[in-house]
Protein backbone atom coordinates (compact mmCIF):
# COMPACT_ATOMS: atom_id res chain seq x y z
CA UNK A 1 0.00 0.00 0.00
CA UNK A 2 1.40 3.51 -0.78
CA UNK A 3 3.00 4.91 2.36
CA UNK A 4 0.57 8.11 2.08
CA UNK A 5 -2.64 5.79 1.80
CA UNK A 6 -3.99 8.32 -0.52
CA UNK A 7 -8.26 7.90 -0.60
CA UNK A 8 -10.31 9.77 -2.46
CA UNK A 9 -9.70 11.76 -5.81
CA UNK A 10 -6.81 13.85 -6.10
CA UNK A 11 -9.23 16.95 -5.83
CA UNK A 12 -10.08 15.58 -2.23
CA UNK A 13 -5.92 15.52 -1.14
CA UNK A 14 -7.12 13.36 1.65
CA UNK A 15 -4.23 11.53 3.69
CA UNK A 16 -4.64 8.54 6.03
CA UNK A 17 -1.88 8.41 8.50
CA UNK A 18 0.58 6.01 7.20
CA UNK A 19 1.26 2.88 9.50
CA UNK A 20 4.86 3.99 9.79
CA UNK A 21 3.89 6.86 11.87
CA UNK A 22 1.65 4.29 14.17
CA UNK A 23 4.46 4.90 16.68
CA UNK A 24 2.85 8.90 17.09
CA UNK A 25 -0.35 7.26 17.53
CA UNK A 26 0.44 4.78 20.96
CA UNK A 27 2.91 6.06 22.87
CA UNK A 28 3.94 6.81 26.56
CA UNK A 29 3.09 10.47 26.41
CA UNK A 30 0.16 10.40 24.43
CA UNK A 31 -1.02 7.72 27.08
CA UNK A 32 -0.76 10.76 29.52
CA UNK A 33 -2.39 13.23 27.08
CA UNK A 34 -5.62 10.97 25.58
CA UNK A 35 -5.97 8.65 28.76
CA UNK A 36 -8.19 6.17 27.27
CA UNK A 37 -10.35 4.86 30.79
CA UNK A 38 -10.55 8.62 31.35
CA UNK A 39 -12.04 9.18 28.41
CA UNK A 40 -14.19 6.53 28.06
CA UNK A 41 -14.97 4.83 31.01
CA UNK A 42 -18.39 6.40 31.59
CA UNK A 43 -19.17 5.70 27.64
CA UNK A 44 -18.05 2.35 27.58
CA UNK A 45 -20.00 -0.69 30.24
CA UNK A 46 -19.73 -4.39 30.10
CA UNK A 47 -21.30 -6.71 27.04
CA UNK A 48 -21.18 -3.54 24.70
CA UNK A 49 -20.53 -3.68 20.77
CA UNK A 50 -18.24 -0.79 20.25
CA UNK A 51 -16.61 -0.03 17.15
CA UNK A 52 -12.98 1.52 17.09
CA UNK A 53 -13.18 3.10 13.67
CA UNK A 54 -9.44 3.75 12.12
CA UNK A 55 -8.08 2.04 15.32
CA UNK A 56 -4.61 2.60 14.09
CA UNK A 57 -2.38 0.08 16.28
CA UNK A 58 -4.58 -0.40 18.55
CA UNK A 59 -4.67 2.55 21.24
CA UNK A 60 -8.19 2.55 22.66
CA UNK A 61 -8.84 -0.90 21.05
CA UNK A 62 -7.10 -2.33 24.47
CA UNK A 63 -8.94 -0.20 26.78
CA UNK A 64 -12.61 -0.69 24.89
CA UNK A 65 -11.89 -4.79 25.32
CA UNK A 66 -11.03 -4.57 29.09
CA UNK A 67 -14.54 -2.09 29.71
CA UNK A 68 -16.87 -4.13 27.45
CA UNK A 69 -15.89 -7.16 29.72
CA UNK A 70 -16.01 -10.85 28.65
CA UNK A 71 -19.09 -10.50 26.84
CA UNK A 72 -18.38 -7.72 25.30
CA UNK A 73 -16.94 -7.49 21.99
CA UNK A 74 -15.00 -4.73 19.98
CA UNK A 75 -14.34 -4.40 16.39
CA UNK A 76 -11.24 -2.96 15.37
CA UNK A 77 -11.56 -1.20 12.20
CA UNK A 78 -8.95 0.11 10.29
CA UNK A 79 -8.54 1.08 6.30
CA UNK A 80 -4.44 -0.24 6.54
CA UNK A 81 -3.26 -3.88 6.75
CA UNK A 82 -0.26 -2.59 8.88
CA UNK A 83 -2.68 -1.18 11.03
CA UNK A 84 -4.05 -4.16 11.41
CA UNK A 85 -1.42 -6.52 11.78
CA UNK A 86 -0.30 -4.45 14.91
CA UNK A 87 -3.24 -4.58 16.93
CA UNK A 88 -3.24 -8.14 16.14
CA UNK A 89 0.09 -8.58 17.52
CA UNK A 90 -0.35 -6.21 19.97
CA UNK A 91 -2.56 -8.71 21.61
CA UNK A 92 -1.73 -11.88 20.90
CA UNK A 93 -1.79 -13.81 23.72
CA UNK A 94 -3.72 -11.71 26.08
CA UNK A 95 -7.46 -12.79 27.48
CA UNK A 96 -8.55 -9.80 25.37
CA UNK A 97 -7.64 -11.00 22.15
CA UNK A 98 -10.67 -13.40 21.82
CA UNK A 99 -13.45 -10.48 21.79
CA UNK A 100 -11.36 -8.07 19.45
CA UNK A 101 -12.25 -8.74 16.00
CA UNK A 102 -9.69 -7.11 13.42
CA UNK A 103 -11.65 -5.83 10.40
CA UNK A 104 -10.45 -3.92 7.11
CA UNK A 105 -13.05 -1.55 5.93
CA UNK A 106 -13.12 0.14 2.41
CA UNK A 107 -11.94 3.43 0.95
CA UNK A 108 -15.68 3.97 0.85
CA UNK A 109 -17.29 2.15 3.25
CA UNK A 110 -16.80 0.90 6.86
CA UNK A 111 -18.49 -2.69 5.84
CA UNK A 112 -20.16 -3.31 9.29
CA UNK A 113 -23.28 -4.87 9.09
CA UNK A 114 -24.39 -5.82 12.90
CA UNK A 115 -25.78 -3.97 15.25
CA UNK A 116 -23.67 -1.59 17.62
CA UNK A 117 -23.59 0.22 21.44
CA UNK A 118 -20.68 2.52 20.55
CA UNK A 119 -18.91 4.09 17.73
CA UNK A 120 -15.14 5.78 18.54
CA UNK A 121 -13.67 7.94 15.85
CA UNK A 122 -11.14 9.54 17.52
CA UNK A 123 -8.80 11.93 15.08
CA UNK A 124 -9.64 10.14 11.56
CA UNK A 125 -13.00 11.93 10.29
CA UNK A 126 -11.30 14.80 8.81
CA UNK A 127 -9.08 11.95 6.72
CA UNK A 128 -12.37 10.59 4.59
CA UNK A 129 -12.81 11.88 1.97
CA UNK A 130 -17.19 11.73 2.62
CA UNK A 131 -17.44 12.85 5.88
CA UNK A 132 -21.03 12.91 5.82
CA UNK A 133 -21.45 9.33 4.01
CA UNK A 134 -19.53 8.04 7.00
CA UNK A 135 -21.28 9.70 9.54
CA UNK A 136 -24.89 8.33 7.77
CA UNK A 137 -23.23 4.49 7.85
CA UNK A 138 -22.29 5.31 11.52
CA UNK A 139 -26.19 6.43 12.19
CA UNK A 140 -27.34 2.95 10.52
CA UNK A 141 -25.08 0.60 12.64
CA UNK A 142 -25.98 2.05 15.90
CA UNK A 143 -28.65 0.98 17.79
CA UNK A 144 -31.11 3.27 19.38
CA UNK A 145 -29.28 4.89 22.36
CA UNK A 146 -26.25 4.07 21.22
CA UNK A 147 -23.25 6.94 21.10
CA UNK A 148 -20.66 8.12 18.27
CA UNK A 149 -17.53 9.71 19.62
CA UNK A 150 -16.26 12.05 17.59
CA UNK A 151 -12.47 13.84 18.31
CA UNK A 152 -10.32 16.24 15.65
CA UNK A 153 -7.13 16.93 16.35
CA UNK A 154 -7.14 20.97 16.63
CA UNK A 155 -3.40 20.50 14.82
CA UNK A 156 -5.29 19.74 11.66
CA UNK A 157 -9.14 20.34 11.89
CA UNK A 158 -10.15 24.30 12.22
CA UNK A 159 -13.16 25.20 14.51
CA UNK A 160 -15.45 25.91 11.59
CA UNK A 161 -14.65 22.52 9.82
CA UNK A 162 -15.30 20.85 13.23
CA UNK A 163 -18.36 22.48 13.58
CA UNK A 164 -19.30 21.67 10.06
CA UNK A 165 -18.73 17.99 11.13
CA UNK A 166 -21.33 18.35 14.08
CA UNK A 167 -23.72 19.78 12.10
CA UNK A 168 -23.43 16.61 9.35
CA UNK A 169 -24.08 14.62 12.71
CA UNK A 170 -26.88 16.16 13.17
CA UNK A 171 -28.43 16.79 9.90
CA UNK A 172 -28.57 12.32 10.07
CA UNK A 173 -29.84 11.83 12.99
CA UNK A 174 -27.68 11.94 15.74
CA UNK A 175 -28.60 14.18 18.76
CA UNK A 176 -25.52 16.26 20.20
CA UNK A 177 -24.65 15.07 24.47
CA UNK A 178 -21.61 17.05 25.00
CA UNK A 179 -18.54 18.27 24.32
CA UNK A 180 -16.00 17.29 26.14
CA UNK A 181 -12.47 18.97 26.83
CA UNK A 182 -9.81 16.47 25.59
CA UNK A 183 -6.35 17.58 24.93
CA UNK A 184 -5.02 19.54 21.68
CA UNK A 185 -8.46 18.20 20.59
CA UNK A 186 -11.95 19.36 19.71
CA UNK A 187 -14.96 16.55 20.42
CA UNK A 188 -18.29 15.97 20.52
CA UNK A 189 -20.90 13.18 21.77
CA UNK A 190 -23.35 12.09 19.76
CA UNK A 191 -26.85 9.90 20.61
CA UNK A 192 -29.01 8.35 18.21
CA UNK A 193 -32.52 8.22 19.04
C-alpha cells in the first residue's frame, strides 16, 4: 500500500496516516495526554458492541476490550493492513484477544453490518474523503441509544470545519450530548434516538 494511503480523488488531497507513523499514535506520552479509561470509562460498560473506527495500532482498542468485559466485543476497524497486523500482535496472547475482531473496511465504506452500542472515531474523520457518508453508515449501525464519539485533532481540523462535522451529525440523525475537553483536541458526543 502507498506509504501516504492516498483515498479519495486527487481533488479531495485526503491523507490517512501512514502505518509507519503508528508509533505517534500509541505512545507513553500520548497515554498521559488521551488517557483512554478517562475518556471513556463512563461511555463504555460491560457486554457492549463498540466499534474503534481507524483504530490505528490499537490505542483505545485495548482499553474498549477490558470495559466491554467478557461478553463484550470490539471491532477494530482500520482502512491499513499494517494497522491491522499491529493490533493483532499487539494482543496476541492476552485474554482480550478473543473479543477483538480485526476488520479492514473500504476506501468507501466501513463494511459493518451488525448492530452496535458505541462508535469511537477519535482523530480520523477529517481523513475521509465523505465525511457525511460516513457519519450516515455510523447512524445505521448504531442501535437506538447508542453513542458516536467524535475527536479532531485541533493540529489539523479548524473550529469551523469541526463544527461543520457536528452539524453533518446532526443533519442524520444523531442528537448532540456534549462536548468534552480532551487535549489539543476538539470533540463531541453524539446519541441516536
Amino acid at each position: 500500500m502507498d506509504e501516504t494511503c492516498r483515498i479519495g480523488s486527487m481533488k479531495d488531497e485526503k491523507y490517512v496516516c501512514p502505518s509507519k507513523l503508528s508509533w505517534t499514535l500509541d505512545n507513553f506520552i500520548r497515554k498521559q495526554l488521551h488517557n483512554p479509561y478517562k475518556i471513556f470509562s463512563r461511555f463504555v460498560n460491560k457486554e457492549m458492541i463498540v466499534v474503534d473506527i481507524g483504530c490505528g495500532p490499537g490505542f483505545f482498542t485495548e482499553c474498549f476490550a477490558e470495559l466491554t468485559g467478557v461478553k463484550g466485543l470490539v471491532i477494530a476497524a482500520d482502512l491499513q493492513d499494517e494497522m491491522l497486523e499491529a493490533v493483532k500482535k499487539k494482543i496476541k496472547g492476552k485474554e482480550i484477544e478473543k473479543r477483538i475482531l480485526l476488520h479492514k473496511c473500504q476506501t468507501d465504506s466501513i463494511g459493518i453490518d451488525i448492530q452496535v452500542d458505541f462508535v469511537n472515531a477519535f482523530y480520523m474523520v477529517h481523513e475521509v474523503p465523505d465525511s457525511s457518508g460516513l457519519i450516515k453508515e455510523i447512524y445505521k449501525i448504531l442501535k437506538s441509544g447508542g453513542i458516536f464519539f467524535i475527536s479532531e485533532p485541533k493540529i489539523h481540523v479548524s473550529k469551523d470545519e469541526f463544527n461543520k462535522t457536528v452539524k453533518l451529525a446532526e443533519d442524520s440523525g444523531f442528537k448532540l450530548i456534549e462536548q468534552p475537553r480532551i487535549c489539543m483536541s476538539r470533540t463531541a458526543v453524539f446519541k441516536k434516538d
